[in-house]
C-alpha atoms as a PDB file:
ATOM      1  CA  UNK A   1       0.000   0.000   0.000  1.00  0.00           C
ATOM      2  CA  UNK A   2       1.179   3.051  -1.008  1.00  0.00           C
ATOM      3  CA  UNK A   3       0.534   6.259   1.156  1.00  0.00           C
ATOM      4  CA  UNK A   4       0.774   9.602  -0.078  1.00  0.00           C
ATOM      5  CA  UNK A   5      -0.720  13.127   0.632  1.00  0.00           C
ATOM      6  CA  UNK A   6      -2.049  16.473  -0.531  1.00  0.00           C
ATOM      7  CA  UNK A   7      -2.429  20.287  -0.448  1.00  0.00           C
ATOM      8  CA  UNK A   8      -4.899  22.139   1.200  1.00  0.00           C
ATOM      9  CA  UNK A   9      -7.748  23.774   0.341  1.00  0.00           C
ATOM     10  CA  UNK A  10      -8.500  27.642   0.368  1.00  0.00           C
ATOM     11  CA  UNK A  11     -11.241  27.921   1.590  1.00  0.00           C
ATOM     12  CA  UNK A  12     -11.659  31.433   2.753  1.00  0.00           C
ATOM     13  CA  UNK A  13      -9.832  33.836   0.766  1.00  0.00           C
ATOM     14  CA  UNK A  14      -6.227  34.121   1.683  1.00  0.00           C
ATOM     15  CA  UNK A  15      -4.383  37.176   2.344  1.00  0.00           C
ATOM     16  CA  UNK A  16      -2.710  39.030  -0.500  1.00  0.00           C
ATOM     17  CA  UNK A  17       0.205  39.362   2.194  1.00  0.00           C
ATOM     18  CA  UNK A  18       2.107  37.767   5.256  1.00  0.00           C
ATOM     19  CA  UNK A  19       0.826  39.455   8.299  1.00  0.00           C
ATOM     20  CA  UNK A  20       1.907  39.101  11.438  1.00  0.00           C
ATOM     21  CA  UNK A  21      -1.640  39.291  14.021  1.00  0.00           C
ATOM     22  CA  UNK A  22      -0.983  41.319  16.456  1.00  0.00           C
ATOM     23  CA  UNK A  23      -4.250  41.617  18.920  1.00  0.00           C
ATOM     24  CA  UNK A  24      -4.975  38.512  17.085  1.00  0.00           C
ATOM     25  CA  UNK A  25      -2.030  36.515  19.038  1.00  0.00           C
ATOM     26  CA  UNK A  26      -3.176  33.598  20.743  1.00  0.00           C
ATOM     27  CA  UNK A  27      -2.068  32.964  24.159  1.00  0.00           C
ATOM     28  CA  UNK A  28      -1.550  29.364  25.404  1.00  0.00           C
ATOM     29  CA  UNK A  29      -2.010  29.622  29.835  1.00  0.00           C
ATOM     30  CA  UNK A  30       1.775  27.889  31.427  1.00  0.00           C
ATOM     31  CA  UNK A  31       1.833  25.892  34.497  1.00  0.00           C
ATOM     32  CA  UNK A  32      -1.200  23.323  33.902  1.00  0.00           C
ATOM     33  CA  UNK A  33      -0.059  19.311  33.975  1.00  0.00           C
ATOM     34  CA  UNK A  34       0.651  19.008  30.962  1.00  0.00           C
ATOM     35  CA  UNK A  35      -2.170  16.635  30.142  1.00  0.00           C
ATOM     36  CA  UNK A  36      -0.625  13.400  30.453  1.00  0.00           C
ATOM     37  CA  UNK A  37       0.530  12.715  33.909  1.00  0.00           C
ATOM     38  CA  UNK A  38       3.798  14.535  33.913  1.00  0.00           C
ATOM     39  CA  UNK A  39       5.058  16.871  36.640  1.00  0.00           C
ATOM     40  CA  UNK A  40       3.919  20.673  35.182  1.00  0.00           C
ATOM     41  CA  UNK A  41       5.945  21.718  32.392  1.00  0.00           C
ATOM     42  CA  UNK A  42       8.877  24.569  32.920  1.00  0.00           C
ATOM     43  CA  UNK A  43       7.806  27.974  31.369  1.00  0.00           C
ATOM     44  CA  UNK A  44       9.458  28.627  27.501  1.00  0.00           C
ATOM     45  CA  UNK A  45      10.069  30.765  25.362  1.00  0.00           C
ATOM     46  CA  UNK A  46       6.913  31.967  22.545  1.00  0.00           C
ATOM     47  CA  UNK A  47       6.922  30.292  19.586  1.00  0.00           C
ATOM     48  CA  UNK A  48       5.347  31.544  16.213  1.00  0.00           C
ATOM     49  CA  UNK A  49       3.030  29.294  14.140  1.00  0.00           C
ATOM     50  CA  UNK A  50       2.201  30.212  10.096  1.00  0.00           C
ATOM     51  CA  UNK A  51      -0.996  29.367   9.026  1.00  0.00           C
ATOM     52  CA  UNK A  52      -3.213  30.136   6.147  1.00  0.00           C
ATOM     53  CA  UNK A  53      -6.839  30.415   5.885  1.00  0.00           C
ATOM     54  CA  UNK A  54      -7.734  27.085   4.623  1.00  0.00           C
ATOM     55  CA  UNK A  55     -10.780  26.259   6.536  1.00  0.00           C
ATOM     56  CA  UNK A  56     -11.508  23.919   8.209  1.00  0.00           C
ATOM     57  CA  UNK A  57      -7.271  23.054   8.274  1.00  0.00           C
ATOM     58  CA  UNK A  58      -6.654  26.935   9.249  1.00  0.00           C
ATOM     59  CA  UNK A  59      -8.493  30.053   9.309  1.00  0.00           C
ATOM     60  CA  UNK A  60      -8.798  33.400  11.117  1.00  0.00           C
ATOM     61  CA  UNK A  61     -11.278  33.548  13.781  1.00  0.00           C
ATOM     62  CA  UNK A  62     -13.365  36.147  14.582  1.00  0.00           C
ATOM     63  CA  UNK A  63     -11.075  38.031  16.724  1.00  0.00           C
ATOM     64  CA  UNK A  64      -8.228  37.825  14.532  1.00  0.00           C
ATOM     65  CA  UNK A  65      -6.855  34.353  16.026  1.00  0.00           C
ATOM     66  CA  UNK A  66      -5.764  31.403  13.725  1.00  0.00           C
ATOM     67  CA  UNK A  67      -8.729  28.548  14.252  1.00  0.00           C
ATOM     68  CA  UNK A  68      -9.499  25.497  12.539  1.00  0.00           C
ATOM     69  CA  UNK A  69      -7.981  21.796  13.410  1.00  0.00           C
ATOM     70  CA  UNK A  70      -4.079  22.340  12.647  1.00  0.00           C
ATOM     71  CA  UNK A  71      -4.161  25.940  15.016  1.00  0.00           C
ATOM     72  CA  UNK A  72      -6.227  24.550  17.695  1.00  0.00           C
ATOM     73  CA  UNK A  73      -3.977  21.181  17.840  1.00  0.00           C
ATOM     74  CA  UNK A  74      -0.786  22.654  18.075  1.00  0.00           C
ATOM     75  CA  UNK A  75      -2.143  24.761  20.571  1.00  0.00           C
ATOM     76  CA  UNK A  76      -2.877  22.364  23.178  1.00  0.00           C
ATOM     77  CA  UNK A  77       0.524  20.233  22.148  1.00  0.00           C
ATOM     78  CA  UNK A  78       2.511  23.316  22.800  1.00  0.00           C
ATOM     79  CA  UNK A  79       0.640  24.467  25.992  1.00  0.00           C
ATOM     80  CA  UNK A  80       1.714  20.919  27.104  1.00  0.00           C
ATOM     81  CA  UNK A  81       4.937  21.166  25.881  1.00  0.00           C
ATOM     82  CA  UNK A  82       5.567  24.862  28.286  1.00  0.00           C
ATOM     83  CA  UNK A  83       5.132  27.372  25.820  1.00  0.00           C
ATOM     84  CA  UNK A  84       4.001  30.682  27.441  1.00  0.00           C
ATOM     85  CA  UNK A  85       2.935  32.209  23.981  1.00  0.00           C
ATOM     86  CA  UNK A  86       2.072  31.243  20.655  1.00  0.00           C
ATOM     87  CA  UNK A  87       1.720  33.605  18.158  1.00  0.00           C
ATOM     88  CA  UNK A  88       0.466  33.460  14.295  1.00  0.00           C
ATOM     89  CA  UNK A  89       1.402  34.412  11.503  1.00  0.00           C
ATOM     90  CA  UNK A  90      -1.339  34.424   8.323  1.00  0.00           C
ATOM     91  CA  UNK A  91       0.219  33.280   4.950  1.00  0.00           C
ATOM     92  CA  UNK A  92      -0.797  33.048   1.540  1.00  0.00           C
ATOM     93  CA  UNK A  93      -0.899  28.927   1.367  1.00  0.00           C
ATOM     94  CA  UNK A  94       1.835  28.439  -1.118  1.00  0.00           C
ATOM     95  CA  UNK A  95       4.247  30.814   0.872  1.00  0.00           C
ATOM     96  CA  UNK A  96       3.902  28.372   3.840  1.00  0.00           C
ATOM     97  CA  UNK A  97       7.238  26.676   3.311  1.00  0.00           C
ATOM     98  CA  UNK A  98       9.131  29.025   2.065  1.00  0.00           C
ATOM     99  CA  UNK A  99       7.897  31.213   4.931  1.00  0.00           C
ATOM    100  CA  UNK A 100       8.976  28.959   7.568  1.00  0.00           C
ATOM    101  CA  UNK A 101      12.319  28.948   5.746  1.00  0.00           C
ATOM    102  CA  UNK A 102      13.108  32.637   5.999  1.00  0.00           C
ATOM    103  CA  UNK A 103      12.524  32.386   9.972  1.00  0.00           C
ATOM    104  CA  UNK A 104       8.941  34.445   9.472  1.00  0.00           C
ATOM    105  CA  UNK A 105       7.706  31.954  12.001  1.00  0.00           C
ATOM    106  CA  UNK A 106       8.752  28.656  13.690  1.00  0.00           C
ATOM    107  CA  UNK A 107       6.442  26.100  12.444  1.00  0.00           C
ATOM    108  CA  UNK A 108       3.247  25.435   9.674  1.00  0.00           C
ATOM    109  CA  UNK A 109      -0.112  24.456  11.360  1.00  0.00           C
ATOM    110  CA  UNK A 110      -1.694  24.097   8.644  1.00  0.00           C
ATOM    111  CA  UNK A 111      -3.457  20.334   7.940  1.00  0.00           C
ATOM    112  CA  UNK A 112      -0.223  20.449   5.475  1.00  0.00           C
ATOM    113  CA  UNK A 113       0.194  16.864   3.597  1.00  0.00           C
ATOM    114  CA  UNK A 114       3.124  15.274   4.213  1.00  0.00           C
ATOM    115  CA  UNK A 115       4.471  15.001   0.434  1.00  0.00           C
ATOM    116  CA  UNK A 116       8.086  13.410  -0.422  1.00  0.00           C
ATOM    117  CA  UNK A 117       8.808  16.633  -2.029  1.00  0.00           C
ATOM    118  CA  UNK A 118       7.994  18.419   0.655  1.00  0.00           C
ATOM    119  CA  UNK A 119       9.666  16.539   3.096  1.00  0.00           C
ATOM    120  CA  UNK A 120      13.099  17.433   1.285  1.00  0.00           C
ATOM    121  CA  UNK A 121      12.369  20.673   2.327  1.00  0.00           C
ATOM    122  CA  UNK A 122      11.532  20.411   6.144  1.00  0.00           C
ATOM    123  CA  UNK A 123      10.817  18.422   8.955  1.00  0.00           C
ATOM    124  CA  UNK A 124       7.455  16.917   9.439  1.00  0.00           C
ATOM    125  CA  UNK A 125       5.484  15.841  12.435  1.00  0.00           C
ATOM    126  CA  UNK A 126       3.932  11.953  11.927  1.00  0.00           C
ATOM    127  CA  UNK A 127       0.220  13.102  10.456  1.00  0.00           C
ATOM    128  CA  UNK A 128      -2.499  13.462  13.163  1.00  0.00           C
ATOM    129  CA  UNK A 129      -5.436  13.122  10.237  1.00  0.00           C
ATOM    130  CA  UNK A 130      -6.129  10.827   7.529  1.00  0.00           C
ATOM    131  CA  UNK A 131      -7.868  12.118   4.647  1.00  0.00           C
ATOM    132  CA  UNK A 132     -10.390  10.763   1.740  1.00  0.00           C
ATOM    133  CA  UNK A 133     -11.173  11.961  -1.651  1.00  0.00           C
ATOM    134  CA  UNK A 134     -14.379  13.403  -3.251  1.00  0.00           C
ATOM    135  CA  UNK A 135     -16.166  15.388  -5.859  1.00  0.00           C
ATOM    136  CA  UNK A 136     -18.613  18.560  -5.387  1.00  0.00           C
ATOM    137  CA  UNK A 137     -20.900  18.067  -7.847  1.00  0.00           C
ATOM    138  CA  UNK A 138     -24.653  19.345  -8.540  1.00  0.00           C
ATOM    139  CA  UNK A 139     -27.398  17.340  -6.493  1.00  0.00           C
ATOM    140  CA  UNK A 140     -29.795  16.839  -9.602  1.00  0.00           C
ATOM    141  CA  UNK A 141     -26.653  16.389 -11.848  1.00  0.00           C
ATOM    142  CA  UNK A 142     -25.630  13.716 -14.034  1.00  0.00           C
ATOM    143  CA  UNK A 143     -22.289  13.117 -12.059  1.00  0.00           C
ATOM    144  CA  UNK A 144     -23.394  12.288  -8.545  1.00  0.00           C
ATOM    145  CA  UNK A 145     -21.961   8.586  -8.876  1.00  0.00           C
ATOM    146  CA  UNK A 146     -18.482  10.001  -8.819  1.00  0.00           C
ATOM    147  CA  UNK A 147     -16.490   7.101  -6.666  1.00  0.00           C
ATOM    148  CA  UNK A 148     -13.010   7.591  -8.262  1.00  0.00           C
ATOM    149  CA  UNK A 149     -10.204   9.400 -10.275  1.00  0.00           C
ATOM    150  CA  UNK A 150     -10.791   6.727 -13.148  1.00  0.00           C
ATOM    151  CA  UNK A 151     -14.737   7.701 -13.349  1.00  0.00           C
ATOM    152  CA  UNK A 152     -13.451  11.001 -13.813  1.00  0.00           C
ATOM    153  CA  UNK A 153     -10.896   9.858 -16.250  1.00  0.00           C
ATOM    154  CA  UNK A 154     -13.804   7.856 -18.612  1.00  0.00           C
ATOM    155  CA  UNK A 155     -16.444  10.520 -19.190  1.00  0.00           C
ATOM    156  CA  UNK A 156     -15.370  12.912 -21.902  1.00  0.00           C
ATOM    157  CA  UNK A 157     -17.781  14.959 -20.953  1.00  0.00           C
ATOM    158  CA  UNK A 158     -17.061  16.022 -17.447  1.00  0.00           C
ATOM    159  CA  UNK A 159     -15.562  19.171 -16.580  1.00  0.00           C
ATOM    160  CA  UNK A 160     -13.614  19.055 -13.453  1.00  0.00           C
ATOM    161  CA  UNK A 161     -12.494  21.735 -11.377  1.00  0.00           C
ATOM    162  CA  UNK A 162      -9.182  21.552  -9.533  1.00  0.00           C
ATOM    163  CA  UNK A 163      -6.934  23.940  -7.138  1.00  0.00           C
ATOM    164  CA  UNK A 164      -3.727  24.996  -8.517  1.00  0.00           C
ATOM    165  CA  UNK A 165      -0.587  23.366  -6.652  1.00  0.00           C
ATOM    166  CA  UNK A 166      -2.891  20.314  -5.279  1.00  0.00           C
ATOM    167  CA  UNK A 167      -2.097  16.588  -5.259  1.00  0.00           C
ATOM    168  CA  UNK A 168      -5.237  16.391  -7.023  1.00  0.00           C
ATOM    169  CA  UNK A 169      -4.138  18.023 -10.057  1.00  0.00           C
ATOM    170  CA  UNK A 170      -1.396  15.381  -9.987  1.00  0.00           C
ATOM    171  CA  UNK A 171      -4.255  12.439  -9.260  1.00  0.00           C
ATOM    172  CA  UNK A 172      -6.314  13.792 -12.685  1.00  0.00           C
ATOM    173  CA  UNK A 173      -2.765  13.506 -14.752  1.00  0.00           C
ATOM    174  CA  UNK A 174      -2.184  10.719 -13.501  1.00  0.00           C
ATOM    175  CA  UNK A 175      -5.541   8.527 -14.846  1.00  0.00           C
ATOM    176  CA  UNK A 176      -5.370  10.632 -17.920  1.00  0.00           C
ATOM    177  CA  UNK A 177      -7.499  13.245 -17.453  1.00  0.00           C
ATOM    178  CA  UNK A 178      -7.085  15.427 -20.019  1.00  0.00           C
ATOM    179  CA  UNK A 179      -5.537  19.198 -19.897  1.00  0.00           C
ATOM    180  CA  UNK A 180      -8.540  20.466 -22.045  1.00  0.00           C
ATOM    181  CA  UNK A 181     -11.313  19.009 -19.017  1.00  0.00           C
ATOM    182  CA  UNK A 182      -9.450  20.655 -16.467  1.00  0.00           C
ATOM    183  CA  UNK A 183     -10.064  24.527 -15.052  1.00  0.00           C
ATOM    184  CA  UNK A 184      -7.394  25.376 -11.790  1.00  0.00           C
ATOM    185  CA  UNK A 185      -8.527  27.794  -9.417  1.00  0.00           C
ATOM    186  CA  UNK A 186      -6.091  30.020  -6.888  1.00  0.00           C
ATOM    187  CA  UNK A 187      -8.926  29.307  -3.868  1.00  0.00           C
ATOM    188  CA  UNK A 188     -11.960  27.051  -2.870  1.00  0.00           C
ATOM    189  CA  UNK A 189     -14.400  29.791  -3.359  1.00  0.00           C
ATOM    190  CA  UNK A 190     -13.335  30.419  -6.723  1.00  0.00           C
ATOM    191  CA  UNK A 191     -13.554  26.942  -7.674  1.00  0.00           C
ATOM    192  CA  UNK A 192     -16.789  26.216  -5.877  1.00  0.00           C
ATOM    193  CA  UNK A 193     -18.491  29.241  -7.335  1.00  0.00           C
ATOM    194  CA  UNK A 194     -17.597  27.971 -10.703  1.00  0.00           C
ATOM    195  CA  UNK A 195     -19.700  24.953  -9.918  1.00  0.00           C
ATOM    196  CA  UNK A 196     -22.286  26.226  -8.606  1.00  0.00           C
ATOM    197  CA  UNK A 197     -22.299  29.211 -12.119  1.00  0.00           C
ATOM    198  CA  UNK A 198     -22.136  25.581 -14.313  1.00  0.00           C
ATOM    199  CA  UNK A 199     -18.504  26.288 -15.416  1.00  0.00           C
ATOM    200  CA  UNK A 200     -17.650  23.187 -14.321  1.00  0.00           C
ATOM    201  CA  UNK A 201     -18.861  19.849 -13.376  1.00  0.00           C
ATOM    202  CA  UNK A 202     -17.021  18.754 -10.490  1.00  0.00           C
ATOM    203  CA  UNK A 203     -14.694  20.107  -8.155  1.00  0.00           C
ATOM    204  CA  UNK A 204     -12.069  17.902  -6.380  1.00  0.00           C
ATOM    205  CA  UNK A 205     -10.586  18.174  -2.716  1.00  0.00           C
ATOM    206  CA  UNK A 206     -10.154  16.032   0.299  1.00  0.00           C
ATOM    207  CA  UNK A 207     -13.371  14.864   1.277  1.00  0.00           C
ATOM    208  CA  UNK A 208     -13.840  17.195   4.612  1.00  0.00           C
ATOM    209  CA  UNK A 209     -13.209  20.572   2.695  1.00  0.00           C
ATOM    210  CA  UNK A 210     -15.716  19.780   0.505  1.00  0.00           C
ATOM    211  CA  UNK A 211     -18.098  18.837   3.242  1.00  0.00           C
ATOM    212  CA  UNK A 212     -17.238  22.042   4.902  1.00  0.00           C
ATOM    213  CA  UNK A 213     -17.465  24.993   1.980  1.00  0.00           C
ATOM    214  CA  UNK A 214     -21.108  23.181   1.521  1.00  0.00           C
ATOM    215  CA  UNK A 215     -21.967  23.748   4.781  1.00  0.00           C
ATOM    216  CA  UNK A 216     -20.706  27.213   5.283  1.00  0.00           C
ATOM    217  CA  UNK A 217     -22.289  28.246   1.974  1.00  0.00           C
ATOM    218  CA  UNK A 218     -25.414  27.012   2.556  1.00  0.00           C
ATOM    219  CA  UNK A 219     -25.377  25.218  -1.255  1.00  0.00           C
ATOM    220  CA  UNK A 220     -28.534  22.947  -1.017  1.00  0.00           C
ATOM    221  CA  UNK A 221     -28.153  22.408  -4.887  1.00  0.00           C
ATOM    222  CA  UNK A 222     -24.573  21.167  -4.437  1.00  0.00           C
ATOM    223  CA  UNK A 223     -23.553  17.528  -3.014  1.00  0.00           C
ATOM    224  CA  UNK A 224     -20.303  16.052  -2.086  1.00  0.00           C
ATOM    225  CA  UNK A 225     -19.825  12.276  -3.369  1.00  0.00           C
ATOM    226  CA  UNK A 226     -18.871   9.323  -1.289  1.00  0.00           C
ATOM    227  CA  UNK A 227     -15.692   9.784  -0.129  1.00  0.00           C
ATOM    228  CA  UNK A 228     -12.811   7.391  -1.357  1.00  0.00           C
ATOM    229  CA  UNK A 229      -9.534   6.484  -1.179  1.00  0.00           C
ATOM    230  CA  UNK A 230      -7.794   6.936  -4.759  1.00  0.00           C
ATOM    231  CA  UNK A 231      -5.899   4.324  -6.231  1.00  0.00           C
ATOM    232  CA  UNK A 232      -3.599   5.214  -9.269  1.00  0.00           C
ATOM    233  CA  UNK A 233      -1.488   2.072 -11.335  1.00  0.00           C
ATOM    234  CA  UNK A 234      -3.548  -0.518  -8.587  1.00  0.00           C
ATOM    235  CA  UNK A 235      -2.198   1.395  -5.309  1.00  0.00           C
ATOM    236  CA  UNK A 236      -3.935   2.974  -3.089  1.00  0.00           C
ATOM    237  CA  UNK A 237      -3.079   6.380  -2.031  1.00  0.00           C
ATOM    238  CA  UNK A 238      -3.461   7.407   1.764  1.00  0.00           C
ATOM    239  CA  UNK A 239      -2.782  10.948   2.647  1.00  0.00           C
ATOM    240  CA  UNK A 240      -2.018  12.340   5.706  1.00  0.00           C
ATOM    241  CA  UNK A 241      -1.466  15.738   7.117  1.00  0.00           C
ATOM    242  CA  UNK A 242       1.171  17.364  10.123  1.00  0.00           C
ATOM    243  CA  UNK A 243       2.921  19.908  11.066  1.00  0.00           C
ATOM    244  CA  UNK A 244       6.185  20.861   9.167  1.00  0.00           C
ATOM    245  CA  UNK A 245       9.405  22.585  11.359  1.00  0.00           C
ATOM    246  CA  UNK A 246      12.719  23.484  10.091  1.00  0.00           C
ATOM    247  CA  UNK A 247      15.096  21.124   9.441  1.00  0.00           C
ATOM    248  CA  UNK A 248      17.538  22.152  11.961  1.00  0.00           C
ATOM    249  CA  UNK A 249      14.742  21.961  14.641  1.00  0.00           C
ATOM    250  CA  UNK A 250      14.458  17.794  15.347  1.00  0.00           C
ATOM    251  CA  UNK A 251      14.483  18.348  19.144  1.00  0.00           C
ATOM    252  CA  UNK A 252      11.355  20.125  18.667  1.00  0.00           C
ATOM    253  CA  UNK A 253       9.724  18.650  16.325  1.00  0.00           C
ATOM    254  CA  UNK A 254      10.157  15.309  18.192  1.00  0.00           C
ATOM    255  CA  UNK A 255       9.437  16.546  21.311  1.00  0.00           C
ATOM    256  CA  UNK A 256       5.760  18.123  19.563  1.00  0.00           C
ATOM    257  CA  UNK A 257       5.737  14.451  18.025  1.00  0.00           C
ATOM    258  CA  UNK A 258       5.770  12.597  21.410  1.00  0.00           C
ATOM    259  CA  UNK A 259       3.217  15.104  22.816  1.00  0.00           C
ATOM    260  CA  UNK A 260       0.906  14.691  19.576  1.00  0.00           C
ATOM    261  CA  UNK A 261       0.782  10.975  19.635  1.00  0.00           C
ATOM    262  CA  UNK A 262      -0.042  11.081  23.208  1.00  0.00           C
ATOM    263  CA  UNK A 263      -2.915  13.017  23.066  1.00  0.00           C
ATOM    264  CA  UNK A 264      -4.093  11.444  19.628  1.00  0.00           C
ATOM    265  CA  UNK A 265      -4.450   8.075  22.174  1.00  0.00           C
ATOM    266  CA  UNK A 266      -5.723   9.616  24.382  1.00  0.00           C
ATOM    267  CA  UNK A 267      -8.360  11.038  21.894  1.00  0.00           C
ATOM    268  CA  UNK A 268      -8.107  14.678  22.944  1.00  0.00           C
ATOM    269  CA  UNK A 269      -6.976  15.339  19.069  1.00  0.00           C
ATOM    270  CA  UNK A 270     -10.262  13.665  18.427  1.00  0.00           C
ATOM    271  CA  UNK A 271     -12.210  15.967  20.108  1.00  0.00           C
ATOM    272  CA  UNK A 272     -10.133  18.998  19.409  1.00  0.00           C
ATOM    273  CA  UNK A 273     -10.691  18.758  15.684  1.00  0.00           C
ATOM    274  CA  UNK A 274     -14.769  17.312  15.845  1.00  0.00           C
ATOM    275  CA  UNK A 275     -16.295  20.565  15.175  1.00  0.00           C
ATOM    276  CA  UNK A 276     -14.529  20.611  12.379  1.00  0.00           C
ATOM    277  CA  UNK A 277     -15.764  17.899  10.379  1.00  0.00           C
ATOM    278  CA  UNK A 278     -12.592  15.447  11.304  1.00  0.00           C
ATOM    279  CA  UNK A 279     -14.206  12.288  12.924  1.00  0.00           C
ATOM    280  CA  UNK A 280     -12.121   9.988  15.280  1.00  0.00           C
ATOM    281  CA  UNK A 281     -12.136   7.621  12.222  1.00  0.00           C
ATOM    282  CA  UNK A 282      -9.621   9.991  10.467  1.00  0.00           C
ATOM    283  CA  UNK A 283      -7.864  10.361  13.593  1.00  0.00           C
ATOM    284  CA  UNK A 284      -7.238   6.773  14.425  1.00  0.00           C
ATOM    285  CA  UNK A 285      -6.175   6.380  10.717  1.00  0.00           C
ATOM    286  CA  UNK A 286      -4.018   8.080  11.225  1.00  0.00           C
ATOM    287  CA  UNK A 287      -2.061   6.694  14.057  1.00  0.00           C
ATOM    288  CA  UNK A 288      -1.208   3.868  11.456  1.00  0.00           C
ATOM    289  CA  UNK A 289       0.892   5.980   9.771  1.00  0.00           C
ATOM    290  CA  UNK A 290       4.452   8.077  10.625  1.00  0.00           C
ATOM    291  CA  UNK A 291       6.041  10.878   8.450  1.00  0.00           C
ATOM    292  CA  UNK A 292       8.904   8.604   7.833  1.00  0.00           C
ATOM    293  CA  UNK A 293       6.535   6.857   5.740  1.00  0.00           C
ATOM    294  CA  UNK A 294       4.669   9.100   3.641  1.00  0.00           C
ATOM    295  CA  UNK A 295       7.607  11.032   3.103  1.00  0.00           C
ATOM    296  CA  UNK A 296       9.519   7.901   1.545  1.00  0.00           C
ATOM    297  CA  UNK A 297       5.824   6.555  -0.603  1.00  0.00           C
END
């Protein structure tokens, strides 16, 4: 079995720049037990975490704060961990990496697949989600039995919808989709609107952000298809998402590791990220796989 991974999804429309929030700082309390038994942790430094707003990964909350299931997960990892403050940074998603690379901020919470290419790059946490497939299509529509990349692949009639820099794009090559079917979008809004306007036919993400931007908008006429887990040349793919550090920072990204698997058995990740439309399912998936492993599929 193969396992790979994928980019996010913009969801709500991502800032034109990097800005640093300022009231919009999060603050994680010092001095509780750190959740698992251990003697209270000793107070640290404040770290920085970039984030994007790719609901329901990462967005900005109403007060300015980074929410959404990679934000709210590191939080409670680094509370445990003894951080006194933990600040965010909001990033356009493709200047995530290269963010973290210029020292902008000390870590990506953003529901970031763990890719082999990106893994040559920086460090990765093991994933602490794992993540299906689908199509948004129109509920009265002729394309509502979507199940996989190869359906996709053998109606020449379908127009599919993809976001630009996303593993999907490299899923519709892949079965032989071709160029002249496909429309890429910069966001999820852009892409869903040209669904819902009849631009396109389908549009492709991880299962949960689908599930999510028809919620939030409210579509009634749009559906998302049974979620799946695509194979490509008889393997399937299994994608996973983490947290990504520099590479010169192992002691913390193993020490956020350790804490992260702890709680993910404990199933306070499971909780955590609930709201958001992860079920424990996804979580305990998870916990099957290590970033050593998807960054070596």
């Amino acid at each position: 079995m193969e396992q790979v991974t994928r980019k996010g999804f913009l969801w709500r429309s991502a800032a034109s720049t990097t800005a640093l929030l300022g009231s919009g700082a999060f603050l994680a309390a010092c001095g509780d037990d750190n959740g698992a038994g251990n003697a209270k942790a000793e107070p640290r430094k404040s770290i920085t975490i970039g984030f994007a707003n790719v609901a329901p990964y990462c967005f900005v909350g109403e007060n300015g704060e980074p929410k959404g299931q990679a934000p709210e997960v590191a939080q409670r990892v680094l509370k445990d961990l003894g951080f006194t403050e933990v600040h965010g940074v909001l990033t356009e998603w493709g200047s995530l990496i290269g963010g973290l690379l210029a020292d902008r901020f000390d870590m990506v919470a953003a529901g970031m697949f763990i890719t082999p290419e990106r893994c040559t790059q920086v460090l990765f946490s093991d994933p602490d989600y794992a993540a299906q497939q689908a199509f948004a299509v129109e509920r009265d529509g002729a394309f509502t039995g979507l199940s996989s990349w190869q359906d996709v692949a053998g109606s020449d009639k379908l127009r599919l919808g993809l976001l630009g820099g996303s593993v999907e794009l490299g899923f519709a090559k892949a079965v032989g989709v071709p160029k002249s079917r496909i429309s890429v979008y910069q966001t999820g809004p852009d892409g869903m609107e040209a669904l819902k306007t009849g631009r396109v036919d389908a549009f492709a993400l991880p299962a949960v952000g689908l599930q999510w931007a028809v919620k939030t908008m409210k579509a009634d006429d749009l559906v998302v298809t049974t979620p799946f887990f695509p194979v490509i040349d008889g393997e399937k793919k299994i994608s996973g998402g983490g947290y990504a550090f520099k590479k010169k920072d192992t002691k913390l990204r193993d020490e956020f590791n350790t804490k992260l698997r702890a709680l993910m058995q404990e199933g306070v990740v499971a909780e955590i990220v609930e709201p958001y439309g992860f079920t424990k399912e996804a979580v305990d998936a998870a916990q099957a796989l290590t970033a050593s492993k998807l960054c070596s599929a």
